[in-house]
PDB file of N, CA and C in Angstrom:
ATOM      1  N   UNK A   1     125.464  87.471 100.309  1.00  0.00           N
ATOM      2  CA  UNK A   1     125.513  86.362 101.229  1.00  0.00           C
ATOM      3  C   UNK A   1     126.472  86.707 102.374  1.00  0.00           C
ATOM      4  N   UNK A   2     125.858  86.342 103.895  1.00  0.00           N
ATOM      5  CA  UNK A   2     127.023  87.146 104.990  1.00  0.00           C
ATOM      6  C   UNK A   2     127.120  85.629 105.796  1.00  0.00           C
ATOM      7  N   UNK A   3     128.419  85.382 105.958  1.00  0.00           N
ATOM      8  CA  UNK A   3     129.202  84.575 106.860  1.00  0.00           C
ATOM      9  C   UNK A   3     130.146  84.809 107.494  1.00  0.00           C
ATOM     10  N   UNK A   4     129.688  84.325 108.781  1.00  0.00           N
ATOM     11  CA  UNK A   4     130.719  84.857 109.704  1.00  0.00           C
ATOM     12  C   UNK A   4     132.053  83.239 109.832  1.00  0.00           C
ATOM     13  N   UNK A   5     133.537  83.452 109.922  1.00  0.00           N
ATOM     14  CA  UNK A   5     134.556  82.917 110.105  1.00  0.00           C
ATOM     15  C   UNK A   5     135.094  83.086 111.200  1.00  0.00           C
ATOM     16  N   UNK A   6     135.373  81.945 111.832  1.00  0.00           N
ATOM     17  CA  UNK A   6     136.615  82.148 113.532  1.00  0.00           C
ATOM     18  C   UNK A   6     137.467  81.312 113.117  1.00  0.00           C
ATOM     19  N   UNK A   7     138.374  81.793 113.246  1.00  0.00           N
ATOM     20  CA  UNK A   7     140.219  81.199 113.006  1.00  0.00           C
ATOM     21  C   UNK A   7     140.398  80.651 114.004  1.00  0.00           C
ATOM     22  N   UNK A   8     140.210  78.725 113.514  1.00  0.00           N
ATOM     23  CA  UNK A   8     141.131  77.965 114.806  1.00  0.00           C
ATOM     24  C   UNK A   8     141.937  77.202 113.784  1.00  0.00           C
ATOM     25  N   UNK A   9     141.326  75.856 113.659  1.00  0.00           N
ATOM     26  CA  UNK A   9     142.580  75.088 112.614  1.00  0.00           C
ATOM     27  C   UNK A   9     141.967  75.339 111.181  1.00  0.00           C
ATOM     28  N   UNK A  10     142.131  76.504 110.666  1.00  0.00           N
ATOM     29  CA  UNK A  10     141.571  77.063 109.252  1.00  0.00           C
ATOM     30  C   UNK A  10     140.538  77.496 110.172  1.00  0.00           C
ATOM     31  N   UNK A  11     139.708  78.227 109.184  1.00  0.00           N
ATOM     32  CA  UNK A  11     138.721  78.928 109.413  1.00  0.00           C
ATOM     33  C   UNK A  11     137.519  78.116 109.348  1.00  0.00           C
ATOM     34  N   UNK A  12     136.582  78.779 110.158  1.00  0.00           N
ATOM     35  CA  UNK A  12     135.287  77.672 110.357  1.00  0.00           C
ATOM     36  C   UNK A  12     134.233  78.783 110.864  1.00  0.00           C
ATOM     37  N   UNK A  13     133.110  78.022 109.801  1.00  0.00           N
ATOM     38  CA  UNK A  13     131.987  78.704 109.886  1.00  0.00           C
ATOM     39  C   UNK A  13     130.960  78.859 111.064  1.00  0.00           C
ATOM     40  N   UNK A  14     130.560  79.987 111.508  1.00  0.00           N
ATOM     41  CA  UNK A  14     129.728  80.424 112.743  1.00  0.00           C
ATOM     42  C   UNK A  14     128.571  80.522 112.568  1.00  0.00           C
ATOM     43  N   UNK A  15     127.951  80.560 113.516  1.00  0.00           N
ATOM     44  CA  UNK A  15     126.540  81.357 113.176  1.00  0.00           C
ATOM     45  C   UNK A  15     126.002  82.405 113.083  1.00  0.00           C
ATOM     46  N   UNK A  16     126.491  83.122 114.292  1.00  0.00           N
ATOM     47  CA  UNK A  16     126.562  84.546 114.280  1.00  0.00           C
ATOM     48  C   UNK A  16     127.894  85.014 114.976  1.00  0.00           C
ATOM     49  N   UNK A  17     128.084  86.580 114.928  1.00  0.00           N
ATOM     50  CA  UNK A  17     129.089  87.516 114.862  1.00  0.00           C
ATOM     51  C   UNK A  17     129.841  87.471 115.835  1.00  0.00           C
ATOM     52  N   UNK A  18     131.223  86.913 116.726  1.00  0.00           N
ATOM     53  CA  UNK A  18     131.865  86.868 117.728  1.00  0.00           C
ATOM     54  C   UNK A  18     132.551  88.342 117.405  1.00  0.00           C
ATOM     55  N   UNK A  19     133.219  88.319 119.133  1.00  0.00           N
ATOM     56  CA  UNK A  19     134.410  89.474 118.715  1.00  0.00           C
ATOM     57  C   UNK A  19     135.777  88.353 117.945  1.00  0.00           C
ATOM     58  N   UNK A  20     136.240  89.082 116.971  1.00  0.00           N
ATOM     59  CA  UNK A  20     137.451  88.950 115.996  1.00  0.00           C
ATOM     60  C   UNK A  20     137.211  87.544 114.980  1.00  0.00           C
ATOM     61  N   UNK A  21     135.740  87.360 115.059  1.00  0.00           N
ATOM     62  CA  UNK A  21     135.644  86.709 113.537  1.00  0.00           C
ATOM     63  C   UNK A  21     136.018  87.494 112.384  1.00  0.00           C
ATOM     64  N   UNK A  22     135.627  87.117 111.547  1.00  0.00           N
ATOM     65  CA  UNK A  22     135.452  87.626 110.244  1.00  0.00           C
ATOM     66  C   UNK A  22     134.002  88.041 109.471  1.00  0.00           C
ATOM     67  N   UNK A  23     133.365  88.780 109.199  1.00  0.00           N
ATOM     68  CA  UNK A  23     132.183  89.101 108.468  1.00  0.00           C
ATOM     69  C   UNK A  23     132.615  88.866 107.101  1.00  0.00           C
ATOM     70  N   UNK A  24     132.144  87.942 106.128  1.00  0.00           N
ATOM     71  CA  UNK A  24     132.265  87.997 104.824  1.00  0.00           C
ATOM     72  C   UNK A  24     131.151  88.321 103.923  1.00  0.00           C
ATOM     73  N   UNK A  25     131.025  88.955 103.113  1.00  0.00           N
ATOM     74  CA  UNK A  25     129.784  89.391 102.707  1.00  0.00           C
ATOM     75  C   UNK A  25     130.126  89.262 100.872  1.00  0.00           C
ATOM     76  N   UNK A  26     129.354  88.884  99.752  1.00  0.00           N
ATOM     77  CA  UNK A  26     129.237  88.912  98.856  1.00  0.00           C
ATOM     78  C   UNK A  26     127.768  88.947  98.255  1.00  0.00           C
ATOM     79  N   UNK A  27     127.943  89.782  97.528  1.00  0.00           N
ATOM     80  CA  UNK A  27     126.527  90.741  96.913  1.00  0.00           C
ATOM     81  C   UNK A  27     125.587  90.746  97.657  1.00  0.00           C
ATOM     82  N   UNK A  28     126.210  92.040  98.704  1.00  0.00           N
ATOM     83  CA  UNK A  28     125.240  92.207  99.685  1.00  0.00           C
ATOM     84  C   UNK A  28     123.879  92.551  99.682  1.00  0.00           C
ATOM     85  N   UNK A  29     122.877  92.801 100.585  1.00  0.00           N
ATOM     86  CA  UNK A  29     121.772  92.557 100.161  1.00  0.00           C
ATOM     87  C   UNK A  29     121.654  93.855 101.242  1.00  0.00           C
ATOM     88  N   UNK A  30     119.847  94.588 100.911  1.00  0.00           N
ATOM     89  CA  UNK A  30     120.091  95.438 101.725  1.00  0.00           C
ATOM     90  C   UNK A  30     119.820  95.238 103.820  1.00  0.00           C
ATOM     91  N   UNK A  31     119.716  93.759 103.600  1.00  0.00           N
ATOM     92  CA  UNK A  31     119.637  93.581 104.928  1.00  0.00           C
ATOM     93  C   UNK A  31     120.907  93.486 106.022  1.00  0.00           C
ATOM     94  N   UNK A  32     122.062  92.923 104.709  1.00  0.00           N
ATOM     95  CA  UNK A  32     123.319  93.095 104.760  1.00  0.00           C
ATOM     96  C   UNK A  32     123.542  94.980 105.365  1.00  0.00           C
ATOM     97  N   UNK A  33     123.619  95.295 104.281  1.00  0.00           N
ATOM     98  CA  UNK A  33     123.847  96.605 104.561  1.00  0.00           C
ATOM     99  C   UNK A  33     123.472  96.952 106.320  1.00  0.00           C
ATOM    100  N   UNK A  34     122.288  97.195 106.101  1.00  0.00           N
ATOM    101  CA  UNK A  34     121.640  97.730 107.291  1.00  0.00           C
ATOM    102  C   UNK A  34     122.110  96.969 108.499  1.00  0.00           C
ATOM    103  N   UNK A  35     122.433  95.735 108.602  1.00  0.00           N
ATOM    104  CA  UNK A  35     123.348  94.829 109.804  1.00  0.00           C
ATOM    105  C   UNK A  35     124.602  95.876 109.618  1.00  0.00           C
ATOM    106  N   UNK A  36     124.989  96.110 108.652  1.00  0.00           N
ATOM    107  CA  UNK A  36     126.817  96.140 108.576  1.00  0.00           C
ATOM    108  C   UNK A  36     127.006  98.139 109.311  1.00  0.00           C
ATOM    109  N   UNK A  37     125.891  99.067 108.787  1.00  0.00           N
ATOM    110  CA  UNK A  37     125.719 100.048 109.256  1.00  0.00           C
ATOM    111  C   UNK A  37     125.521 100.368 110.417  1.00  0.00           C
ATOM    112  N   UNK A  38     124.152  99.595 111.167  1.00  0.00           N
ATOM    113  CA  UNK A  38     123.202 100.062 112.258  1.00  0.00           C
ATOM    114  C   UNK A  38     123.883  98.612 113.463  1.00  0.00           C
ATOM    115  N   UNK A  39     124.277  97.697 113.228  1.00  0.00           N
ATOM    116  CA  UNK A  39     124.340  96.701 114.331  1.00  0.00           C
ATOM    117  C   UNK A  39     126.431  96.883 114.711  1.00  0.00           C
ATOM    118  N   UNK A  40     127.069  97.131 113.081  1.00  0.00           N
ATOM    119  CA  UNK A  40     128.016  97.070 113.356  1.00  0.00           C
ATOM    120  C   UNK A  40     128.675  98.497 112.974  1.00  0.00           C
ATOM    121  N   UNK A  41     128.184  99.432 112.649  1.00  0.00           N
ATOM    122  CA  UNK A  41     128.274 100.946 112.831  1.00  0.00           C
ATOM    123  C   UNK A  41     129.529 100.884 112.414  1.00  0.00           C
ATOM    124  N   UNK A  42     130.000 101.023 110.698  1.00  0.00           N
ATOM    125  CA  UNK A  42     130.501 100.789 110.122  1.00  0.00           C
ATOM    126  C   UNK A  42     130.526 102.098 109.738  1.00  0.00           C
ATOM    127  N   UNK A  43     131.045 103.421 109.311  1.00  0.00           N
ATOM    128  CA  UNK A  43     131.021 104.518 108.616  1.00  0.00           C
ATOM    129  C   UNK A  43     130.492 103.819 107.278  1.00  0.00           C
ATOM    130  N   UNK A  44     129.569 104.464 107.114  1.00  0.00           N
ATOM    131  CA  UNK A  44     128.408 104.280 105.758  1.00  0.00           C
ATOM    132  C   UNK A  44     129.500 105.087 104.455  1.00  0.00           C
ATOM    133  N   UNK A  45     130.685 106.237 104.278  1.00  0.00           N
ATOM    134  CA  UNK A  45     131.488 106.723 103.680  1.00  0.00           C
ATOM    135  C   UNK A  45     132.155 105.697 103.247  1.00  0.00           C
ATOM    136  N   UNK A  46     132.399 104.291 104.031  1.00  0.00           N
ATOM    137  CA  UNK A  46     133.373 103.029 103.472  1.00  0.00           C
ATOM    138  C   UNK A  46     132.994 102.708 103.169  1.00  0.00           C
ATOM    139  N   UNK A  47     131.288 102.134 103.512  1.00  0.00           N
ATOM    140  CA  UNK A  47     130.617 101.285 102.938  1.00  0.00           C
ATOM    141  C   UNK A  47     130.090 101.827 101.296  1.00  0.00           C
ATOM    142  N   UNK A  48     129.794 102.809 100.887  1.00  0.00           N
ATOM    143  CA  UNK A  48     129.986 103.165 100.155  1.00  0.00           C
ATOM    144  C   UNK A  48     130.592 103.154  99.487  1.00  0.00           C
ATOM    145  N   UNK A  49     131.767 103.882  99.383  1.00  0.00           N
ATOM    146  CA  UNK A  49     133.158 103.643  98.465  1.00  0.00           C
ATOM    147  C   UNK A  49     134.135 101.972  98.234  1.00  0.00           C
ATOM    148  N   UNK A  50     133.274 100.826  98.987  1.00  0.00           N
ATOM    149  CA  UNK A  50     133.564  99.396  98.467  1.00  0.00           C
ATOM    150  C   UNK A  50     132.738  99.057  97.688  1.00  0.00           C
ATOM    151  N   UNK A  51     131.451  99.986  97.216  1.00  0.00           N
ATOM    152  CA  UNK A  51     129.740  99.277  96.455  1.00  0.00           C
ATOM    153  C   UNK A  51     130.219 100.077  95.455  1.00  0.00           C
ATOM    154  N   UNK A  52     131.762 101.082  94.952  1.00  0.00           N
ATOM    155  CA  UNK A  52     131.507 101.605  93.675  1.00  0.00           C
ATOM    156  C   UNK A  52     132.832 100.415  93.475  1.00  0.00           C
ATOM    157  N   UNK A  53     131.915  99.819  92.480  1.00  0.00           N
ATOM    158  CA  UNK A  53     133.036  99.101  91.261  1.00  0.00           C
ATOM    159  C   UNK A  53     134.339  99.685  90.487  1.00  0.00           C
ATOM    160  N   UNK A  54     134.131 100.763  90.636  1.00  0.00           N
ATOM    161  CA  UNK A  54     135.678 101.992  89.823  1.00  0.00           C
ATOM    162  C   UNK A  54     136.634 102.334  91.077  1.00  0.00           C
ATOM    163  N   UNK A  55     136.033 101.865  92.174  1.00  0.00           N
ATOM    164  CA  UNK A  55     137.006 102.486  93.622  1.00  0.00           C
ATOM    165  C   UNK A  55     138.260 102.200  92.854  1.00  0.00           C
ATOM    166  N   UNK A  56     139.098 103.065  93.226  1.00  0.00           N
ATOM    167  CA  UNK A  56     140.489 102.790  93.268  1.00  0.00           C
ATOM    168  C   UNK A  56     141.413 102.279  94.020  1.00  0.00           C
ATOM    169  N   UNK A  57     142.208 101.896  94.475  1.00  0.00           N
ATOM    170  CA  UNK A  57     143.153 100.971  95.620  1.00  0.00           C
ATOM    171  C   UNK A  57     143.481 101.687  96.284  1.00  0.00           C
ATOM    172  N   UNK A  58     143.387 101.907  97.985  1.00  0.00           N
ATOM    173  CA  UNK A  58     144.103 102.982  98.682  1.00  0.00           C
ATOM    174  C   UNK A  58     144.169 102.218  99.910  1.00  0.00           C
ATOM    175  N   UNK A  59     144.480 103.224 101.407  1.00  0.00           N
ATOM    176  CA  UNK A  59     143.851 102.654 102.672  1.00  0.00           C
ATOM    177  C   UNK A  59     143.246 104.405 103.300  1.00  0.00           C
ATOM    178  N   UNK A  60     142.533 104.236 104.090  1.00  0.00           N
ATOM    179  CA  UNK A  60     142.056 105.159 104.837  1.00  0.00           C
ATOM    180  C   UNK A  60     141.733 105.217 106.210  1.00  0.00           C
ATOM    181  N   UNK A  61     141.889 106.245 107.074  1.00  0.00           N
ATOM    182  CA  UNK A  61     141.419 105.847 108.305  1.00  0.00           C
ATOM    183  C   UNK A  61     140.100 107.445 108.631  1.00  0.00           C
ATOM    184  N   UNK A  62     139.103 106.381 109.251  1.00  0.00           N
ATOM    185  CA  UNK A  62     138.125 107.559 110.159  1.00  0.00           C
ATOM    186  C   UNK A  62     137.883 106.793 111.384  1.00  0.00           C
ATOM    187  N   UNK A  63     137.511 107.644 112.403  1.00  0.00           N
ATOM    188  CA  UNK A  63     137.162 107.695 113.353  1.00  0.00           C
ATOM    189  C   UNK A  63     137.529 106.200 114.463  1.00  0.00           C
ATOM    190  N   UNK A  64     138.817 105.143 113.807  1.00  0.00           N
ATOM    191  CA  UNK A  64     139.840 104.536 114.685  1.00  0.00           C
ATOM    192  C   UNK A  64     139.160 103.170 113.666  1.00  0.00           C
ATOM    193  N   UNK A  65     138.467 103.180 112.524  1.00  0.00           N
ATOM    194  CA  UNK A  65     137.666 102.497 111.124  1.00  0.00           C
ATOM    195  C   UNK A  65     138.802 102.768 110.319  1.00  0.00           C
ATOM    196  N   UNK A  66     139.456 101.366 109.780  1.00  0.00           N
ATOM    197  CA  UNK A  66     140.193 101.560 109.007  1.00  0.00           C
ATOM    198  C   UNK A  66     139.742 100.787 107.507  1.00  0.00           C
ATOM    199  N   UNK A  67     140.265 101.248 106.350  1.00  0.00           N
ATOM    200  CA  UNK A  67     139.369 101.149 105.658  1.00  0.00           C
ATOM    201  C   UNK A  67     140.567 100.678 104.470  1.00  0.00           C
ATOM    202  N   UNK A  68     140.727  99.350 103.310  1.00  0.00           N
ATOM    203  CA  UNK A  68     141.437  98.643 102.275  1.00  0.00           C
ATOM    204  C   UNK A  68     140.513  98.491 101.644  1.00  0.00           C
ATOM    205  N   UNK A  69     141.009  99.341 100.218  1.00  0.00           N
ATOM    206  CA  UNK A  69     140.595  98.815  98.737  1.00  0.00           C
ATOM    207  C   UNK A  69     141.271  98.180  98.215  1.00  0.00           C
ATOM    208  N   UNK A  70     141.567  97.243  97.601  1.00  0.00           N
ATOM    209  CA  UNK A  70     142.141  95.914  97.068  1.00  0.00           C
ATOM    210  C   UNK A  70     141.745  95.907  95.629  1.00  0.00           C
ATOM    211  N   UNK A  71     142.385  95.894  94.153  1.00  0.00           N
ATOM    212  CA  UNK A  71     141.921  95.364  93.362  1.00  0.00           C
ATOM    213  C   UNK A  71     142.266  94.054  92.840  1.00  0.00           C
ATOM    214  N   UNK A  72     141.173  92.771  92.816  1.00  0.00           N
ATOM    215  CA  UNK A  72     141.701  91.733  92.174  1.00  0.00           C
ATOM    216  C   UNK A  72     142.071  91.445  90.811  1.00  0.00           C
ATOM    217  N   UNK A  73     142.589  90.420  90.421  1.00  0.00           N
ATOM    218  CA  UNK A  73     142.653  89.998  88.981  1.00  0.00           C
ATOM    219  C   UNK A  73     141.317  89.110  89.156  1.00  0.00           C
ATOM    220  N   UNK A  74     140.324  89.122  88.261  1.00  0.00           N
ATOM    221  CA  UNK A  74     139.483  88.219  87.792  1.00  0.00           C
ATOM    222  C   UNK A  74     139.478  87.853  86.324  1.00  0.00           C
ATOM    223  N   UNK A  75     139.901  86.208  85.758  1.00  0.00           N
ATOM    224  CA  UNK A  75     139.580  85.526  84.527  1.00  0.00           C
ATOM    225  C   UNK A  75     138.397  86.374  84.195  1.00  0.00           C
ATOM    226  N   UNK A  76     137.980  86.870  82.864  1.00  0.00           N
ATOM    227  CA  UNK A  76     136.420  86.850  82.128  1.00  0.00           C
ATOM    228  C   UNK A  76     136.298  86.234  80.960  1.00  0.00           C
ATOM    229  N   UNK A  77     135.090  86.128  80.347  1.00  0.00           N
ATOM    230  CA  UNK A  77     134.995  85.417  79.453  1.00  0.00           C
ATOM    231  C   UNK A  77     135.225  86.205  77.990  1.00  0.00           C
ATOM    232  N   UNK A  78     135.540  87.164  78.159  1.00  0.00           N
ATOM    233  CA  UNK A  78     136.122  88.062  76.544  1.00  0.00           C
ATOM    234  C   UNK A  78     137.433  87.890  76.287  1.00  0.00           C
ATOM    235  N   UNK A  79     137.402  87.215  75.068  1.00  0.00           N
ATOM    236  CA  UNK A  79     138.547  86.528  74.337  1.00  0.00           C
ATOM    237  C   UNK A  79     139.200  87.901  74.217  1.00  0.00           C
ATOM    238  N   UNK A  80     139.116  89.319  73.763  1.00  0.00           N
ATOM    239  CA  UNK A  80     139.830  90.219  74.018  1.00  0.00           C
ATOM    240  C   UNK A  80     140.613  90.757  75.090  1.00  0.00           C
ATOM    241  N   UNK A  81     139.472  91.132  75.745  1.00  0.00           N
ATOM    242  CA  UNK A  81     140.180  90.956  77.271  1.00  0.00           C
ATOM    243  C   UNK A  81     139.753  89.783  78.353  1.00  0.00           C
ATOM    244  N   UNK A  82     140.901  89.007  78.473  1.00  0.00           N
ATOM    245  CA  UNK A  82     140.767  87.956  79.296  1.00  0.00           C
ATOM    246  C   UNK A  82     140.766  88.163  80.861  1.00  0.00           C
ATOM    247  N   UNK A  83     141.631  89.372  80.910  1.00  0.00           N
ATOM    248  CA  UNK A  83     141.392  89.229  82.589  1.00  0.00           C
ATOM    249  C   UNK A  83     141.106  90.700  82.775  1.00  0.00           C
ATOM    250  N   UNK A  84     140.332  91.136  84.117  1.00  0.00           N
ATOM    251  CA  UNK A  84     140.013  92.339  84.504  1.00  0.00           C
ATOM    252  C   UNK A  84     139.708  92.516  86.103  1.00  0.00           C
ATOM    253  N   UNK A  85     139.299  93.355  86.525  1.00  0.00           N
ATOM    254  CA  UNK A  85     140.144  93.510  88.193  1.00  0.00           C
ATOM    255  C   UNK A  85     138.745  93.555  88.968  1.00  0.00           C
ATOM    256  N   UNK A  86     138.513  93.280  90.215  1.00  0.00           N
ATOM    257  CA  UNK A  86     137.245  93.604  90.996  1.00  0.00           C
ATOM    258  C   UNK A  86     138.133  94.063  91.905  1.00  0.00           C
ATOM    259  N   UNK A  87     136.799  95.167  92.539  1.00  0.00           N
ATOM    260  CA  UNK A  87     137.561  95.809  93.681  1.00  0.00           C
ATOM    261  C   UNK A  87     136.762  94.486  95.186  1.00  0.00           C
ATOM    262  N   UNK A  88     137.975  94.565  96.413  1.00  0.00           N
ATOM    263  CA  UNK A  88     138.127  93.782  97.031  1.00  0.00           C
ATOM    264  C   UNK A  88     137.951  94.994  98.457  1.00  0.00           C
ATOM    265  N   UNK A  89     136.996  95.141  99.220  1.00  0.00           N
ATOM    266  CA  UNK A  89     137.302  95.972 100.135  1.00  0.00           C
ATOM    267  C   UNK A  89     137.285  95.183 101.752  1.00  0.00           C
ATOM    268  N   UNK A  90     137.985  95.992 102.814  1.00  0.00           N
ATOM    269  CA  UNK A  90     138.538  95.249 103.723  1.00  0.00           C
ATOM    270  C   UNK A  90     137.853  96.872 105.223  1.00  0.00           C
ATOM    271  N   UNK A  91     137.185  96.300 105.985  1.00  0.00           N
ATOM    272  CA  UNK A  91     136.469  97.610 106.626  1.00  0.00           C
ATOM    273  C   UNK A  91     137.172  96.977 108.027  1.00  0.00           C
ATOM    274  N   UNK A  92     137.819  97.172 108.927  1.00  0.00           N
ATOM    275  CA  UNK A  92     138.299  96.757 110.256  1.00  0.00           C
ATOM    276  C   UNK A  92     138.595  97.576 111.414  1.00  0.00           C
ATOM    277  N   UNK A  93     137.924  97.495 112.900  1.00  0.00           N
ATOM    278  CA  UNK A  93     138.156  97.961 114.191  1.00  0.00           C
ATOM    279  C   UNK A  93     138.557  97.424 115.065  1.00  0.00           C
ATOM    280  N   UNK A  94     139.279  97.186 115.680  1.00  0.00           N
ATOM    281  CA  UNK A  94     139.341  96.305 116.944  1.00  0.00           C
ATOM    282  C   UNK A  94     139.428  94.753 116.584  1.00  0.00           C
ATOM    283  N   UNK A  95     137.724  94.348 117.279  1.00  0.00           N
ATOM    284  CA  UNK A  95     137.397  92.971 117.151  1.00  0.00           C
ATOM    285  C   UNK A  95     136.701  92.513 116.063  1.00  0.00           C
ATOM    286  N   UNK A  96     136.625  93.624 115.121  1.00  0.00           N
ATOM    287  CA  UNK A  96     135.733  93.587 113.865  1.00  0.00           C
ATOM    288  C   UNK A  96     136.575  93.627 112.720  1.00  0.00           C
ATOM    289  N   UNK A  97     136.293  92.812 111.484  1.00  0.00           N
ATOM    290  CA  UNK A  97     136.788  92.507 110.526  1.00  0.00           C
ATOM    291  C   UNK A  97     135.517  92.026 109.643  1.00  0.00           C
ATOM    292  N   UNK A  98     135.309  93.300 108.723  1.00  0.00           N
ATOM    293  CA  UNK A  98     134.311  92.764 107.666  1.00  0.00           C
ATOM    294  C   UNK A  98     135.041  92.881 106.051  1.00  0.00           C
ATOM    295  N   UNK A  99     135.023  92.062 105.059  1.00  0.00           N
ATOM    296  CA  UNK A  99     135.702  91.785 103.746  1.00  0.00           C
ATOM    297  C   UNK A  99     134.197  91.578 103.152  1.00  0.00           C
ATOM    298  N   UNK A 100     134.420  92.355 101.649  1.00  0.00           N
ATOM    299  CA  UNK A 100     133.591  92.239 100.850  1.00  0.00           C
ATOM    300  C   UNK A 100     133.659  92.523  99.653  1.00  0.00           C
ATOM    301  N   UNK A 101     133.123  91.603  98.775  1.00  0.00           N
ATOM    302  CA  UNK A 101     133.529  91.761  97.233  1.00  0.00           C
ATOM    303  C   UNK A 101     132.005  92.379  96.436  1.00  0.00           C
ATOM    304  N   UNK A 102     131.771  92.856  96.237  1.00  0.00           N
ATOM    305  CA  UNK A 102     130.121  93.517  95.546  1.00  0.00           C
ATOM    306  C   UNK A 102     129.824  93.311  93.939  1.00  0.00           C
ATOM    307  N   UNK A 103     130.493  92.435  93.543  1.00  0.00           N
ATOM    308  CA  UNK A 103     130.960  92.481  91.887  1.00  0.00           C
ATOM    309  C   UNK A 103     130.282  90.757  91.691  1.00  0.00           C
ATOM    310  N   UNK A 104     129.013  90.864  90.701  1.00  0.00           N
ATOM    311  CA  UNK A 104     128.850  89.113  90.926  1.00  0.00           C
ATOM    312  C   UNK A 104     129.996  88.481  89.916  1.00  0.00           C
ATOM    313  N   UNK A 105     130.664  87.551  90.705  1.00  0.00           N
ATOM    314  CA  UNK A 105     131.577  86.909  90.293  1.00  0.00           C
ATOM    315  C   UNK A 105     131.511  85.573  88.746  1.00  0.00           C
ATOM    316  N   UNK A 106     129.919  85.382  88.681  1.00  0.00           N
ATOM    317  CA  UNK A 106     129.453  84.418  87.579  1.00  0.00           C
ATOM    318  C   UNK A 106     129.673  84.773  86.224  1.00  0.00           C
TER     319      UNK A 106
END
């Protein structure tokens, strides 16, 4: 699901993509993708390494694309293990800011 956010008093939902909204994306789809690659020319190397669930936490930079892996705490429902981590990735240029979680949260 992709929504775009502009920061005035809290954040508020758009329709489409300004410069320095926010792109939020959860379990992207491949139409997602292909917007986030080809319209917003995203190094496909980030986009990638936020769709593997084992990423590890770092930051990176290519080509002036800076790139946050984040791991969260997420509650689950195994009485053994109660809590366990999703990775949280953060892709940003300029006026662009896309966040995305790829892990279904249900």
């Amino acid at each position: 699901m992709k929504t775009f956010l502009k920061s005035e008093i809290g954040l508020v939902p758009i329709e489409k993509w300004e410069p320095k909204c926010w792109i939020n994306i959860e379990q992207p789809t491949e139409q997602d993708k292909a917007y986030l690659l080809q319209e917003i020319q995203i190094p496909e190397a980030f986009y990638n390494d936020i769709e593997d669930v084992d990423e590890r936490p770092r930051i990176e930079i290519e080509d002036d694309w800076t790139l946050i892996i984040l791991r969260l705490p997420f509650k689950s429902d195994d009485v053994k293990l109660p809590f366990t981590t999703i990775p949280l990735g953060l892709i940003f240029k300029d006026d662009i800011l896309f966040l995305s979680v790829f892990i279904n949260l249900k």
